[in-house]
Protein backbone atom coordinates (compact mmCIF):
# COMPACT_ATOMS: atom_id res chain seq x y z
CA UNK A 1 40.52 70.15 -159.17
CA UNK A 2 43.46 71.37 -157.78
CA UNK A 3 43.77 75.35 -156.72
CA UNK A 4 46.99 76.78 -156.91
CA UNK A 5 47.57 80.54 -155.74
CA UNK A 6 50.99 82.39 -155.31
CA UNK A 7 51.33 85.49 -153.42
CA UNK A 8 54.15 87.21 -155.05
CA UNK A 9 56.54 90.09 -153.36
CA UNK A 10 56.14 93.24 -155.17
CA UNK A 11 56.80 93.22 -159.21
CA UNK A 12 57.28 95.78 -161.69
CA UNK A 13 54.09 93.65 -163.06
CA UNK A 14 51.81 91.28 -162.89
CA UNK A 15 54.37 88.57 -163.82
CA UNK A 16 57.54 90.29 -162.77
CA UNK A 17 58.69 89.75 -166.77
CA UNK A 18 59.07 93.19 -167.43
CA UNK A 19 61.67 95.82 -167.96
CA UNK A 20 64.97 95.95 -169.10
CA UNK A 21 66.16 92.91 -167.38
CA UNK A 22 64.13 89.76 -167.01
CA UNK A 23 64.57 87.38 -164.07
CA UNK A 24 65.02 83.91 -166.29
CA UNK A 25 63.28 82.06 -162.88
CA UNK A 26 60.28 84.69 -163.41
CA UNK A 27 60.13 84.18 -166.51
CA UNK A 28 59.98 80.16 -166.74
CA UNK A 29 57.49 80.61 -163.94
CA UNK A 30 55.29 82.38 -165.85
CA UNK A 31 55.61 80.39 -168.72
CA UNK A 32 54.69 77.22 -167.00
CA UNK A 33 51.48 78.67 -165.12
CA UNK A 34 50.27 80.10 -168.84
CA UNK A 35 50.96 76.73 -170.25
CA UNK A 36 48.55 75.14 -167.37
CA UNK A 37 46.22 78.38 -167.23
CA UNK A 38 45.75 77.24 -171.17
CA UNK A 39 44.84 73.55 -170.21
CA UNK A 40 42.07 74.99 -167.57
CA UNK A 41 43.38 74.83 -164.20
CA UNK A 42 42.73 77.06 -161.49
CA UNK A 43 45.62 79.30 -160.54
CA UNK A 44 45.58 83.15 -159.49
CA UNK A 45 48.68 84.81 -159.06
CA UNK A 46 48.88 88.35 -156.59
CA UNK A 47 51.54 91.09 -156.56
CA UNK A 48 51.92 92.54 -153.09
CA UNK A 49 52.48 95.56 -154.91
CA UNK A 50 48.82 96.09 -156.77
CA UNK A 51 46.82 93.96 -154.42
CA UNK A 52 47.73 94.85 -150.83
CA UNK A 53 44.12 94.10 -149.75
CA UNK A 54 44.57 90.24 -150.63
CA UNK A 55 47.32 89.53 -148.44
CA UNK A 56 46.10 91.13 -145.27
CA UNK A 57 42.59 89.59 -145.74
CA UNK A 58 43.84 86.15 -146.74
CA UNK A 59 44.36 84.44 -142.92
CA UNK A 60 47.25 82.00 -143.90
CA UNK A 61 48.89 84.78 -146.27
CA UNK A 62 48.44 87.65 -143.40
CA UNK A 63 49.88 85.21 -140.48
CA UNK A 64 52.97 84.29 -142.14
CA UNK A 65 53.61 87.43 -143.40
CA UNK A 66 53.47 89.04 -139.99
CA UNK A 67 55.07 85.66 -138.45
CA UNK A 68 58.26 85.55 -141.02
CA UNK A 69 57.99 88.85 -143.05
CA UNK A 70 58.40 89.44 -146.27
CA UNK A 71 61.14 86.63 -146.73
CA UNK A 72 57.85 84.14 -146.89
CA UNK A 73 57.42 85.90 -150.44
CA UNK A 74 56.65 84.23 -152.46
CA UNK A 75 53.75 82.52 -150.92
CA UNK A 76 52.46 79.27 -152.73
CA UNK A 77 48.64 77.97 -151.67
CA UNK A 78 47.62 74.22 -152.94
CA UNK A 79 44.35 74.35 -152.42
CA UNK A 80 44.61 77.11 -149.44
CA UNK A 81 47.25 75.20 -147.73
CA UNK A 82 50.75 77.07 -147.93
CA UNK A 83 52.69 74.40 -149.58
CA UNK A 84 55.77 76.63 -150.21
CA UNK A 85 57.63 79.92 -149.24
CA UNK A 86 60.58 82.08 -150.40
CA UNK A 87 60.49 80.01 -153.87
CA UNK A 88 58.98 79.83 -156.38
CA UNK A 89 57.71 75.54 -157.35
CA UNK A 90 59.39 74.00 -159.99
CA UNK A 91 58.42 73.00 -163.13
CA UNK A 92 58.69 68.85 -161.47
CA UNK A 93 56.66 70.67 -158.49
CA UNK A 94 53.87 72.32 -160.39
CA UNK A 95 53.41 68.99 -162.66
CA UNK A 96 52.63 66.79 -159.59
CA UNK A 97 50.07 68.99 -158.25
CA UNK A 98 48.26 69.11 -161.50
CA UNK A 99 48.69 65.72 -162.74
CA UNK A 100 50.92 66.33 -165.70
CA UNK A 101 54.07 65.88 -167.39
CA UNK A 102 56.70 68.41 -166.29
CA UNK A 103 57.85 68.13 -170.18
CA UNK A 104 54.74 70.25 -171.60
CA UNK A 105 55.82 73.00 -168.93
CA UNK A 106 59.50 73.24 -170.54
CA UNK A 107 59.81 76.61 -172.41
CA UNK A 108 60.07 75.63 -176.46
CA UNK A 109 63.26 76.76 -177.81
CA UNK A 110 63.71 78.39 -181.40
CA UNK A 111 63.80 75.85 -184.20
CA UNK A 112 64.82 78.69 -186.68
CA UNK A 113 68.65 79.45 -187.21
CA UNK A 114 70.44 82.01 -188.62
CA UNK A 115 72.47 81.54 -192.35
């Protein structure tokens, strides 16, 4: 089974969906790794911020950091193979690399209306 692990630059949280003012792209992120997260694949997510220690003892993660700087941020591992830097995948992305349909990571909008 696929391992998927994203290195994060430093957020408010541990999603970065926080605060007065929510980053839509952090958000659908977030909603697409709980989505797989709930269907049992492997993914850990890291905020530079609260877990320091990770990316300096993670070889791949340490090396491009010190190689591109923080600009790599974030970082995203397949299976410990950086697959992707400075972005964050896409919902299309994230489907291929766990076998799915990139329709069950769309966020479900509001059926309810106002009268």
């Amino acid at each position: 089974m696929a391992k998927l692990e994203i290195f994060d630059p430093a957020l408010c949280c541990a999603t970065g969906v926080c605060g007065p003012s929510v980053d839509p792209e952090l958000a659908r992120v977030a909603s697409a790794l709980f989505i797989l997260e709930g269907k049992g694949f492997s993914i850990k997510r890291y905020n530079l911020g609260n877990e320091p220690d990770v990316y300096v003892n993670n070889p791949t993660v340490s090396k491009l950091l010190n190689e591109k700087g923080p600009d790599v941020l974030p970082l995203i591992l397949l299976n410990g193979k950086a697959i992707k830097e400075g972005i964050y995948p896409t919902n299309e992305e994230l489907a291929s690399w766990f076998g799915v349909n990139a329709a069950i990571l769309e966020a479900k909008k509001s059926s309810s209306s106002l009268l």
